[in-house]
Protein backbone atom coordinates (compact mmCIF):
# COMPACT_ATOMS: atom_id res chain seq x y z
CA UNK A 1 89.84 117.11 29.55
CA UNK A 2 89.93 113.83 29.00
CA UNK A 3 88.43 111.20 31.50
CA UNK A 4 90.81 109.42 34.49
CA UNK A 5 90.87 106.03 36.38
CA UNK A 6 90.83 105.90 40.01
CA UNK A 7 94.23 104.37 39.98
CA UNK A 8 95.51 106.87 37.90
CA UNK A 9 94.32 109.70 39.64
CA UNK A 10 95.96 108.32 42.93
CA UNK A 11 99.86 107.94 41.13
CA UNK A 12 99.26 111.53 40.04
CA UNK A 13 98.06 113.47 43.38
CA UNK A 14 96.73 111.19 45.96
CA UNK A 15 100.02 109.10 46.57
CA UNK A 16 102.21 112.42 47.03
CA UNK A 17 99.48 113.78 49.57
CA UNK A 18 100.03 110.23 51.15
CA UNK A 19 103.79 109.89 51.33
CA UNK A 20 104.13 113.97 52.10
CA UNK A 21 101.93 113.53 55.11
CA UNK A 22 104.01 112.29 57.81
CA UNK A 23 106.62 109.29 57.97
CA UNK A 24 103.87 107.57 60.07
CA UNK A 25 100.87 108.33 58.27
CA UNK A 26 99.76 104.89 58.24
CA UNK A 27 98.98 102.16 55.47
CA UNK A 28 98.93 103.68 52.02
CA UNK A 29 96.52 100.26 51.70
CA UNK A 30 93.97 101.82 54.04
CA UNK A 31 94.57 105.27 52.08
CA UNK A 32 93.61 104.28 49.24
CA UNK A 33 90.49 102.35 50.45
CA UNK A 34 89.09 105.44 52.47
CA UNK A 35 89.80 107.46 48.70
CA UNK A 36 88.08 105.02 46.74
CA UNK A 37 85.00 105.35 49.67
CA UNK A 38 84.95 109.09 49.46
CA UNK A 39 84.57 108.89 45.50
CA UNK A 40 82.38 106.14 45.46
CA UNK A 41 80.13 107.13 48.51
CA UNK A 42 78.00 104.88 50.29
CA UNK A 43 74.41 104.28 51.92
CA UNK A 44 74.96 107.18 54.03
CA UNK A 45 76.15 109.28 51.35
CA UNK A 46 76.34 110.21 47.81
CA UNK A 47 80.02 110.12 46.59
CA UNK A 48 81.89 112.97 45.64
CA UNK A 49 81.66 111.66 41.82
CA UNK A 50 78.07 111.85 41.81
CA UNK A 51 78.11 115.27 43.83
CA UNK A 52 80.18 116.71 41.06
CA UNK A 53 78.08 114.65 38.32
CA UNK A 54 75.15 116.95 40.24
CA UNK A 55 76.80 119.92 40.34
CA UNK A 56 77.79 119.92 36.27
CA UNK A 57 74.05 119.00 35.57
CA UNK A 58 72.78 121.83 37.39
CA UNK A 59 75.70 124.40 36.42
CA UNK A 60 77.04 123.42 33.59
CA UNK A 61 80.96 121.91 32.84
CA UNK A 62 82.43 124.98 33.54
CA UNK A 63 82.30 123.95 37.43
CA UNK A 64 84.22 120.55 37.02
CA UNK A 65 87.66 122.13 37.33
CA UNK A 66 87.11 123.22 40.46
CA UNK A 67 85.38 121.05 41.94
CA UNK A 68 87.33 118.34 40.85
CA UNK A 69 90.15 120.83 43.03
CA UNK A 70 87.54 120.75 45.51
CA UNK A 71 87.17 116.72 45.73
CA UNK A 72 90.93 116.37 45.63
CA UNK A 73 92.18 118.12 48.61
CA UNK A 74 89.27 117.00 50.53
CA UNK A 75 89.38 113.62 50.35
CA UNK A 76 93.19 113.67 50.20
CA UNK A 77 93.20 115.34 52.99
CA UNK A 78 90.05 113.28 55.02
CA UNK A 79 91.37 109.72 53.99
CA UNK A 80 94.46 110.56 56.31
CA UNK A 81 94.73 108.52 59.46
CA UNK A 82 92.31 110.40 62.05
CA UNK A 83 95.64 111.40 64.14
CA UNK A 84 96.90 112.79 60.95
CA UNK A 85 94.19 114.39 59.24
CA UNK A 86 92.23 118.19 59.76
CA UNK A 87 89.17 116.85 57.76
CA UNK A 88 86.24 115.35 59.47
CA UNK A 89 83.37 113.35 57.78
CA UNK A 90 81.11 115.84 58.97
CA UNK A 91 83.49 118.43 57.17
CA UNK A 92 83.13 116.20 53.93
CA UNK A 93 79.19 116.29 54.27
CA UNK A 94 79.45 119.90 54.86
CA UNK A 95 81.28 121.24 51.53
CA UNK A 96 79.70 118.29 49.69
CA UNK A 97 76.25 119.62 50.44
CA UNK A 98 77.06 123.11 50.08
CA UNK A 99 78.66 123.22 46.31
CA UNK A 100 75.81 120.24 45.48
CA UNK A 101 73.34 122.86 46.81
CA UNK A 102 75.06 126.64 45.11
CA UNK A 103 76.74 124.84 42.35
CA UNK A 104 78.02 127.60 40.95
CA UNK A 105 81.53 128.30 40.11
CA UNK A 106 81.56 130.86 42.71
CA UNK A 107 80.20 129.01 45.55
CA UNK A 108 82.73 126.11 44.90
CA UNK A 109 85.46 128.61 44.40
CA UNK A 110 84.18 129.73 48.32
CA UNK A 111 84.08 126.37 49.53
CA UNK A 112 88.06 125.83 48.54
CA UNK A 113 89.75 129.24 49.73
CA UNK A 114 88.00 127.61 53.11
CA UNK A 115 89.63 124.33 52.58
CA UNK A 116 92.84 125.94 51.39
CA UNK A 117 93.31 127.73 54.93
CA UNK A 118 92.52 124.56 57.20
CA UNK A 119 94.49 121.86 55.59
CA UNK A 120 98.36 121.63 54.63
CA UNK A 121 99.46 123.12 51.25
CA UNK A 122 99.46 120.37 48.28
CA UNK A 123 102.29 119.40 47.19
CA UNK A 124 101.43 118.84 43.61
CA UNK A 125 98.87 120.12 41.42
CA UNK A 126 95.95 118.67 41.46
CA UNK A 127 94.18 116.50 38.20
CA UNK A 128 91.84 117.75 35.80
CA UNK A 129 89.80 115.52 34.21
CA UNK A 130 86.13 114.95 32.42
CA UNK A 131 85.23 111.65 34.11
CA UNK A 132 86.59 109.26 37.08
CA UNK A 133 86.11 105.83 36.47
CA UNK A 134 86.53 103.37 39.28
């Protein structure tokens, strides 16, 4: 598994999620911003890179597949326009905490059949990879 960009990671799932959401999902500009936040984090909040940084320390790289599934249909799903979308920040803060806090492969594995029933099927597979740079 090799490591990704940001950038690249968006042409290979993030930009389908985008276009497949809705004719008037809003600027893919703003999209990508709100992507680049959830990864990155903030003051309020660790980023889902360093939550699955956390997680692999704890449970070894066995768990990085899924959550990097995890992180992707999150945040795909949460960067949507709030008309749009059917993930909340506090939904974010939720499964963030809960696979940083069981990170096992299980407990992620948990934490994405949930996601998997609330939010619209993918339409493409989403990226494996070792490392997101940004």
């Amino acid at each position: 598994m090799p490591d990704t960009t940001i950038e690249n990671l968006y042409t290979l799932y993030f930009s389908k999620v985008f276009r497949g959401a809705s004719p008037a999902a809003g600027r893919e500009s703003d999209y990508i911003k709100f992507i680049k936040a959830s990864y990155k984090g903030n003051w309020m909040a660790d980023g889902w890179q360093e939550q699955t940084d956390d997680a692999v320390r704890a449970a070894g790289p066995s768990i990085r597949q899924p959550m990097n599934k995890l992180g992707q249909r999150i945040c795909g799903e949460w960067a949507k326009p709030n008309d749009v979308r059917t993930v909340t920040t506090n939904h974010l803060k939720q499964w963030g905490k809960a696979a940083r806090d069981t990170p096992t492969i299980a407990s992620v594995e948990q934490q994405i059949i949930i996601v998997e029933r609330m939010i619209p099927k993918p339409l493409v597979a989403v990226h494996v990879f070792e490392g997101l740079r940004m």
